[in-house]
Protein backbone atom coordinates (compact mmCIF):
# COMPACT_ATOMS: atom_id res chain seq x y z
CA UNK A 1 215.75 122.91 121.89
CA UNK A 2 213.11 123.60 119.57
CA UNK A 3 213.52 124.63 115.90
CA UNK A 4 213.28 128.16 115.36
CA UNK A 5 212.98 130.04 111.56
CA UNK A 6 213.42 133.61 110.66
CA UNK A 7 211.42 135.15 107.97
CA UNK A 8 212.56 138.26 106.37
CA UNK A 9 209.82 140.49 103.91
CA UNK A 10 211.14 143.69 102.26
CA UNK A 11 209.08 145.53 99.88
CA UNK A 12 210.78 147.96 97.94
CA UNK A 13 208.31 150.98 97.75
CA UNK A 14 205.98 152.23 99.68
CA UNK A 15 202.88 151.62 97.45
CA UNK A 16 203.79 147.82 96.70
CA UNK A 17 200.73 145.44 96.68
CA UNK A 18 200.64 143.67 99.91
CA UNK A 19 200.54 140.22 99.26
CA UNK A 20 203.04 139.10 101.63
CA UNK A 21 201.99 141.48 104.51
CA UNK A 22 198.51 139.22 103.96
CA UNK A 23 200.24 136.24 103.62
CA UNK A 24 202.18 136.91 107.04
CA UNK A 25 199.03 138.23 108.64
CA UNK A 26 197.25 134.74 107.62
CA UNK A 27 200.35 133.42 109.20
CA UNK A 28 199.89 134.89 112.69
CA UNK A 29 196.48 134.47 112.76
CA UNK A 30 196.38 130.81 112.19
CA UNK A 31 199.12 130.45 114.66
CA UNK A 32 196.82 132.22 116.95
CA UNK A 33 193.69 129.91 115.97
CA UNK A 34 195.78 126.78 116.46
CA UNK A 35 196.53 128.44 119.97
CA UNK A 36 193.26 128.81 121.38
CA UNK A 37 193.28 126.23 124.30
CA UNK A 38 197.19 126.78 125.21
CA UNK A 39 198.60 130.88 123.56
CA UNK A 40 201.85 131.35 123.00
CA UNK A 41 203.91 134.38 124.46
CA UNK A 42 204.38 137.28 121.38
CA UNK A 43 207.29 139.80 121.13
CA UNK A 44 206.03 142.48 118.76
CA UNK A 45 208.45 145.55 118.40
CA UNK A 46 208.73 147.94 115.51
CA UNK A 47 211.66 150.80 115.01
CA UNK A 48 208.70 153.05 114.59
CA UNK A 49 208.24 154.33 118.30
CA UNK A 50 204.54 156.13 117.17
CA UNK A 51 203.24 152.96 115.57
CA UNK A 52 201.05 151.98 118.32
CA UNK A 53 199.92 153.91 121.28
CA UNK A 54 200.63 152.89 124.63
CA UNK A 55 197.74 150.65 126.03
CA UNK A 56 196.53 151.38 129.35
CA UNK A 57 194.38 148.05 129.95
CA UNK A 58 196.98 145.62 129.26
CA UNK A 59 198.87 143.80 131.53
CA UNK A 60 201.41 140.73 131.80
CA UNK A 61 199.56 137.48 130.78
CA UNK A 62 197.00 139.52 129.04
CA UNK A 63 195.33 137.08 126.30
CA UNK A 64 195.11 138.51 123.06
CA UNK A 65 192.08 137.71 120.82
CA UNK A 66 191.91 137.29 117.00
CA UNK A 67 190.53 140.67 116.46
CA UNK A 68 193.00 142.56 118.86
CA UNK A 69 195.79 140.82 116.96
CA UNK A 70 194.37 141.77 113.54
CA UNK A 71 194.46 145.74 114.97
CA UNK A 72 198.07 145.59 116.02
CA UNK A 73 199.03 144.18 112.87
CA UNK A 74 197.15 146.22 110.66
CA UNK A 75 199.28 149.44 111.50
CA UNK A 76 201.99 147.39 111.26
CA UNK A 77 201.72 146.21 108.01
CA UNK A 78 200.33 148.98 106.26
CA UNK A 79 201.80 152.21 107.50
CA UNK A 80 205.13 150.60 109.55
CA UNK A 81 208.47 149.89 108.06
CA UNK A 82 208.45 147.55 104.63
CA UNK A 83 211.30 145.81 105.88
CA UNK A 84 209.32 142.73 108.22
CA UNK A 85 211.12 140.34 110.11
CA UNK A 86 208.91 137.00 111.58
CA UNK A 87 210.40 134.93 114.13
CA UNK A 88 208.89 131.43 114.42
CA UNK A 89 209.53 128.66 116.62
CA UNK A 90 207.44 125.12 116.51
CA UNK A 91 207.30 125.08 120.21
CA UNK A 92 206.79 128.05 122.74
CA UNK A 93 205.09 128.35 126.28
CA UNK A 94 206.03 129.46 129.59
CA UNK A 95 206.43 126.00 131.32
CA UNK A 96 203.70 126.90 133.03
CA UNK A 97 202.13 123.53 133.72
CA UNK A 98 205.08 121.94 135.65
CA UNK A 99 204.86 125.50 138.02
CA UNK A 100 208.55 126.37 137.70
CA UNK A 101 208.92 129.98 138.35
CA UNK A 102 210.83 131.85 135.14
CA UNK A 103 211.93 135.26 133.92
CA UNK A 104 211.75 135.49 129.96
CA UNK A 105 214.61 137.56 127.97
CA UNK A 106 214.80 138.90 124.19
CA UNK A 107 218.12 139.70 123.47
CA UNK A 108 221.32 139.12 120.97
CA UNK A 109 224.71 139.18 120.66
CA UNK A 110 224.85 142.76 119.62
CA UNK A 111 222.40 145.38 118.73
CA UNK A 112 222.29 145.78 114.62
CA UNK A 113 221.92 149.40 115.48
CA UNK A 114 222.52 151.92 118.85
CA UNK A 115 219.25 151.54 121.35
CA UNK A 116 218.70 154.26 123.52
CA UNK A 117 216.63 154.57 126.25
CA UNK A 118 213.90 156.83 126.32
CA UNK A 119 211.58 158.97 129.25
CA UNK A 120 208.48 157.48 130.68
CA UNK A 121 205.65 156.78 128.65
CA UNK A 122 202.08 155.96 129.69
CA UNK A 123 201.79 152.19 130.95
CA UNK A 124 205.32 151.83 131.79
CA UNK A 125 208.73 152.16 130.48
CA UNK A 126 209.85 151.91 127.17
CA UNK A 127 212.71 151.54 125.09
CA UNK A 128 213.51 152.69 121.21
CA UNK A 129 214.95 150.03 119.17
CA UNK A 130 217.10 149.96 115.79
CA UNK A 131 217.21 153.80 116.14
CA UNK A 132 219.97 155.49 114.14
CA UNK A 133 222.11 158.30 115.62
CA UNK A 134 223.36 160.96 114.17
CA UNK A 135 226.96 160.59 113.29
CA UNK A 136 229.36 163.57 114.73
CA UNK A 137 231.80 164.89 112.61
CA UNK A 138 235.80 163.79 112.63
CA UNK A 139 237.26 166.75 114.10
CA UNK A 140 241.07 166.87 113.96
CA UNK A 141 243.46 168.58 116.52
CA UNK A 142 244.96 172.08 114.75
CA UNK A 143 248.50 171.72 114.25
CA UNK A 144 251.20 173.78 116.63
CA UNK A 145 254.08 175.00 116.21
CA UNK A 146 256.12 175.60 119.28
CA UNK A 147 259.11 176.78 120.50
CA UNK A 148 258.80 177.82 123.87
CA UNK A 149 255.43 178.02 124.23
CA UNK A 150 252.81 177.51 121.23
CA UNK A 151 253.54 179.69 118.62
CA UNK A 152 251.50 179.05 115.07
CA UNK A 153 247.95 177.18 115.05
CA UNK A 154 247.22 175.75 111.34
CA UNK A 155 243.60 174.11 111.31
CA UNK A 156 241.34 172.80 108.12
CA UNK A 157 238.65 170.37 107.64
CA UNK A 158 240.65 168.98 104.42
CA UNK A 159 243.53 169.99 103.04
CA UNK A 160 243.90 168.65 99.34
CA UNK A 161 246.69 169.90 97.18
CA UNK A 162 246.75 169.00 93.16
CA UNK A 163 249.35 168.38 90.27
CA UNK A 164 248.92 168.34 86.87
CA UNK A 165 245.64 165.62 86.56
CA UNK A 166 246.64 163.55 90.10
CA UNK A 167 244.79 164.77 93.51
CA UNK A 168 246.07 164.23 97.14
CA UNK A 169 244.48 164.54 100.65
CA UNK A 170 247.29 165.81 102.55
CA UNK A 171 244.38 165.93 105.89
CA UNK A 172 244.87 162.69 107.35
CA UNK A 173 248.91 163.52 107.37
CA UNK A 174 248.75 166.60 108.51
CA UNK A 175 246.40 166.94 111.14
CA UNK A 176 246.54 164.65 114.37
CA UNK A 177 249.83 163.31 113.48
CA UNK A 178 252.57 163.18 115.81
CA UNK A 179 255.63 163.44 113.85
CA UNK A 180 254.67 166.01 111.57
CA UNK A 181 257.83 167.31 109.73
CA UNK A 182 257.82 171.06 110.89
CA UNK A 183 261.57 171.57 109.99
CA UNK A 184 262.01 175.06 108.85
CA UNK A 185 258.68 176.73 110.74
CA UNK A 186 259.85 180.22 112.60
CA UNK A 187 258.40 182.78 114.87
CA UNK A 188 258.90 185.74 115.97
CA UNK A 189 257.24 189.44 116.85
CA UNK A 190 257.06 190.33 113.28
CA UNK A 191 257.40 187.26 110.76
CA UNK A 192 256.26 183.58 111.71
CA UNK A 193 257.03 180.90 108.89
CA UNK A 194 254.83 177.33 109.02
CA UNK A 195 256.67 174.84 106.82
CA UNK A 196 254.71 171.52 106.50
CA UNK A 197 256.89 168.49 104.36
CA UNK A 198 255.83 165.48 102.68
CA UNK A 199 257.94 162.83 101.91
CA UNK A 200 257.31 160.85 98.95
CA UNK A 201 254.14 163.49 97.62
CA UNK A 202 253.46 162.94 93.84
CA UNK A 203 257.40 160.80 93.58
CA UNK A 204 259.12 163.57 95.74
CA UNK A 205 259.73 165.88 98.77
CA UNK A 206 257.20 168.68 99.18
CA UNK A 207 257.27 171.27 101.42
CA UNK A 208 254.17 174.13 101.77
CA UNK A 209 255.59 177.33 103.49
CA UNK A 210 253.09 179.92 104.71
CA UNK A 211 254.43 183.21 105.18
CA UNK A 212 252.57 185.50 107.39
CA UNK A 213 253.47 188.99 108.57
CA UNK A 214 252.44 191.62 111.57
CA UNK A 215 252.74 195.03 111.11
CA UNK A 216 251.70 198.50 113.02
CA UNK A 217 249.17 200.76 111.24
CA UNK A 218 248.97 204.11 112.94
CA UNK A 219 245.77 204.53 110.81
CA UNK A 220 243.75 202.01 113.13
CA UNK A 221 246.40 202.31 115.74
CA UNK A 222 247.17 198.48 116.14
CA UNK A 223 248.47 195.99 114.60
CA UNK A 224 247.27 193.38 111.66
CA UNK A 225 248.72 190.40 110.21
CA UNK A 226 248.72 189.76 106.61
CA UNK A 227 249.56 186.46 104.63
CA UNK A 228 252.14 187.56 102.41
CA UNK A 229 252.56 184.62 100.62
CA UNK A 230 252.51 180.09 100.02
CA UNK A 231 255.59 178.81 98.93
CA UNK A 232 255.07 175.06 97.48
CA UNK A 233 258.78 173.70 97.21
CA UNK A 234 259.39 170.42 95.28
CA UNK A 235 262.28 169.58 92.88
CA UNK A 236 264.68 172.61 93.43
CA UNK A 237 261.66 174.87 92.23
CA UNK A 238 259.35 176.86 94.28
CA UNK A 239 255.97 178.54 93.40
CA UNK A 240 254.47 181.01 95.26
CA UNK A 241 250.80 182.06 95.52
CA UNK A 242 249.97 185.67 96.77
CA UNK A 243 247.49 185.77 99.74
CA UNK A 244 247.56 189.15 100.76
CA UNK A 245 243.15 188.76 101.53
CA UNK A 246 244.15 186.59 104.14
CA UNK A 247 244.67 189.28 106.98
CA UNK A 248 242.82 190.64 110.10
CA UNK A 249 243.75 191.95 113.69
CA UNK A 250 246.73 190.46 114.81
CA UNK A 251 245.21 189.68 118.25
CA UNK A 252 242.24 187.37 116.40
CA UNK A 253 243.07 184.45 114.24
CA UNK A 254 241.77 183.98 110.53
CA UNK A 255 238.92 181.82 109.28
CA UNK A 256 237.41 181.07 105.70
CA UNK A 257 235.53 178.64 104.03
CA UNK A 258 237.59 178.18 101.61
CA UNK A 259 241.21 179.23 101.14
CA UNK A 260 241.80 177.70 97.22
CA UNK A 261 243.38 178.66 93.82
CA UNK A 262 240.05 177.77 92.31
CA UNK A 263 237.58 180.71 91.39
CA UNK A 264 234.74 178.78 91.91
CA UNK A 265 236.29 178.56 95.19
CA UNK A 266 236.89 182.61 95.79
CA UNK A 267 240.50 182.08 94.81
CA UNK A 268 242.72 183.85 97.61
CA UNK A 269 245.14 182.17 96.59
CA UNK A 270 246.58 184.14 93.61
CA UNK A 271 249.40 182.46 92.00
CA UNK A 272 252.63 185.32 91.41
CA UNK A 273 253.38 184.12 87.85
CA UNK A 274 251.28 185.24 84.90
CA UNK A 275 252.08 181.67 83.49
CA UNK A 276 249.25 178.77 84.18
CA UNK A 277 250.28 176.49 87.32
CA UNK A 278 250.69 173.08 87.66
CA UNK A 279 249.99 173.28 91.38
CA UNK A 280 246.13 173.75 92.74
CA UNK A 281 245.51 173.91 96.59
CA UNK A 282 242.08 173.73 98.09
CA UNK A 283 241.85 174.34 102.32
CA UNK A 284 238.04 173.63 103.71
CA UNK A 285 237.17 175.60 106.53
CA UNK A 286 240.82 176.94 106.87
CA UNK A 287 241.71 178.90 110.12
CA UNK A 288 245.19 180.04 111.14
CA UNK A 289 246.77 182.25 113.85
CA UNK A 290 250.83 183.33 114.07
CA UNK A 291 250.57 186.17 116.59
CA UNK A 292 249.26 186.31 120.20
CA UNK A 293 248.25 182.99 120.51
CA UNK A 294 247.08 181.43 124.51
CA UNK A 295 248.04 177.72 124.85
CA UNK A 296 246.61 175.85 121.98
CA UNK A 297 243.15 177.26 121.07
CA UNK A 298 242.18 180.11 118.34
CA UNK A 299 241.34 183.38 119.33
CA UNK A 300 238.09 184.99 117.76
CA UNK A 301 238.47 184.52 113.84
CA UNK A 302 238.16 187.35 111.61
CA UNK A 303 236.19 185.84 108.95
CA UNK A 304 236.72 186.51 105.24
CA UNK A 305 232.82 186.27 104.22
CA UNK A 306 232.05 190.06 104.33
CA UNK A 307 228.99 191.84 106.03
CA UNK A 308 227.34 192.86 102.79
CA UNK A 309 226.71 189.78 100.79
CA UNK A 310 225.54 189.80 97.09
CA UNK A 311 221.97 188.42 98.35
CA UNK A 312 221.86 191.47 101.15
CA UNK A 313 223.27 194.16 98.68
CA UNK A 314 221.05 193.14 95.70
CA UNK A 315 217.96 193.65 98.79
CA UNK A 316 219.46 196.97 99.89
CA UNK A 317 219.31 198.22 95.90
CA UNK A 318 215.61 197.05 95.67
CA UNK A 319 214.58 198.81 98.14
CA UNK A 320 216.00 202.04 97.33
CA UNK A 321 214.53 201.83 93.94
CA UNK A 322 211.28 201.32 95.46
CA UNK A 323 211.57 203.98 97.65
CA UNK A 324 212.35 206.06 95.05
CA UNK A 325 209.69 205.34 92.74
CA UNK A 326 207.01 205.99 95.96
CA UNK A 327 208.96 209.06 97.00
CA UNK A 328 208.42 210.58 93.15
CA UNK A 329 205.11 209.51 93.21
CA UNK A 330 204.32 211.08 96.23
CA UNK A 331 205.63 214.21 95.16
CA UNK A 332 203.74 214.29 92.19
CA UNK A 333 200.55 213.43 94.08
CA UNK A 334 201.43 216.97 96.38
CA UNK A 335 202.27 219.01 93.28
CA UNK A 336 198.63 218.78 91.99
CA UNK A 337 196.69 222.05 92.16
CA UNK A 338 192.82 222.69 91.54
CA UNK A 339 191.25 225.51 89.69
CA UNK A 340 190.63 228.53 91.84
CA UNK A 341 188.57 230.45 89.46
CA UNK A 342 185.58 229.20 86.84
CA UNK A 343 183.56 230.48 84.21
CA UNK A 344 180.65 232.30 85.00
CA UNK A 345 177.88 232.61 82.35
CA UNK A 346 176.25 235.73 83.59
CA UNK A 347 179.53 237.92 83.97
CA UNK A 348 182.40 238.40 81.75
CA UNK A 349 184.47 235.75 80.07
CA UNK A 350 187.73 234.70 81.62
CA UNK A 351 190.36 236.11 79.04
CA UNK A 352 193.38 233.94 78.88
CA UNK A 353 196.26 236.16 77.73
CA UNK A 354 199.03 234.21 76.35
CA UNK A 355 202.33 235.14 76.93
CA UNK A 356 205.27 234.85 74.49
């Protein structure tokens, strides 16, 4: 088998001087030169699928000439990828002089990226190499209570609870896990109770408790659900954070961006005692449903963004301003009144009598 090197060039910017993409197109030209009398087969490929256009006059076996090679290089080189890889082997042909009949491959043991095939293009198929694709999001299944049928759906993107200085992502032990400690979770008509433990959370046993409600308002004439509280117990103590913004329609579940103690955050969750808490709780992209639930998938979420956001309501007060300021104006513009009578030289002077 015949020696083979690999070549790597990688230029770090985009307006580096190009010596090596000369020195590699000296390369491949004198390779070419030395070929004259007996060419060489050449693989040219480029993760860039608009870097050269598809030739129509080309064809297997077509022989490439000094000049053609210099124009496919020359995009290539100067407006392709910095990153060049050369393959070079001492010896290359198609054993075409002892008239064996072959079928030539490219390939490796695996792709250094996903390839993915691509429609026709003129002159043939093609295919889109080293192409990156996009990466999906991890999303996790919600977490269900049950009893006798599913009961309480508890979903967030991360779930990352804080004490004193130390931080903890409670979302890969929460969500998708099997034997989830649910011991102490209840449901009924009117109060459903989620209770999520930890063993072994900052040194000790901690349990998060969320406390929702559903109640009849004759007002609206049905019923909403309301978050009365989160209970964090740890160490005989418990803390509990108000979250009385976290309600909606008890027939739709609830959804937020953020459920968090933080301000910067919005800060639904309000904690009861005036005195500053050791315990912080941040929920990304929280949802949760307790009442009416069907099998294990939300219902429309009630969202907690409102309608009227500052950006809409600081538009809405512009424009009444402005309206105002052209609605005086215009009113002023009516109000003007011309002279109906004048001075006339030849007849008596208009007498203005003042009046006191």
């Amino acid at each position: 088998m015949a020696a083979t090197v690999a070549v790597c060039v990688r230029e770090g910017t985009r307006r580096a001087p190009a010596f090596w993409q000369m020195r590699l197109l000296a390369l491949l030209l004198v390779v070419a030169a030395t070929a004259t009398e007996q060419q060489v087969p050449l693989v040219l490929w480029s993760s860039d699928r608009d870097l050269w256009a598809p030739a129509t006059d080309t064809h297997e076996g077509h022989i490439t000439s000094d000049l053609q090679l210099s124009t496919y290089l020359d995009p290539a080189l100067e407006l392709g990828p910095r990153n060049v890889l050369l393959f070079l082997q001492d010896k290359l042909s198609m054993l075409k002089s002892e008239d064996v009949p072959y079928t030539a491959a490219l390939t490796a043991v695996r792709p250094s990226r996903v390839a993915r095939d691509v429609a026709m293009v003129a002159g043939g198929l093609g295919r889109q190499l080293l192409q990156k694709q996009p990466v999906s999001p991890v999303v996790h299944a919600p977490v269900s209570y049950n009893d006798t049928a599913p009961r309480i759906l508890f979903w967030a993107q991360n779930f990352s609870v804080k004490y004193g200085e130390r931080w903890e992502d409670l979302t890969p032990m929460t969500f998708g896990v099997q034997q989830l400690n649910l011991t102490g979770s209840f449901w009924n008509e009117s109060v459903a109770r989620l209770s999520l433990t930890y063993e072994q959370l900052f040194g000790t046993t901690v349990t998060f408790k969320f406390i929702l409600a559903n109640r009849f308002y004759p007002v609206s004439a049905r019923h909403w659900f309301t978050m009365e509280h989160l209970e964090i117990h740890s160490n005989g103590s418990v803390v509990y954070f108000n979250a009385s913004q976290i309600t909606g329609p008890s027939i739709y579940s609830f959804h937020c961006q953020y459920v968090s103690t933080f301000n910067n955050k919005g800060s639904l969750l309000v904690p009861s005692s005036s005195q500053p808490s050791l315990w912080h709780i941040t929920l990304q992209d929280f949802q949760i449903q307790a009442f009416n639930v069907i099998g294990e998938q939300f219902s429309y979420a009630s969202d907690c963004a409102g309608f009227f956001s500052p950006g809409i309501w600081m538009g809405l007060l512009t424009s009444l301003f402005m309206l105002f300021i052209f609605t005086y104006g215009l009113h002023m513009i009516l109000s003007l009144k011309t002279m109906d009578r004048f001075d006339d030289h030849k007849g008596p002077t208009i007498t203005l009598t003042q009046i006191v």
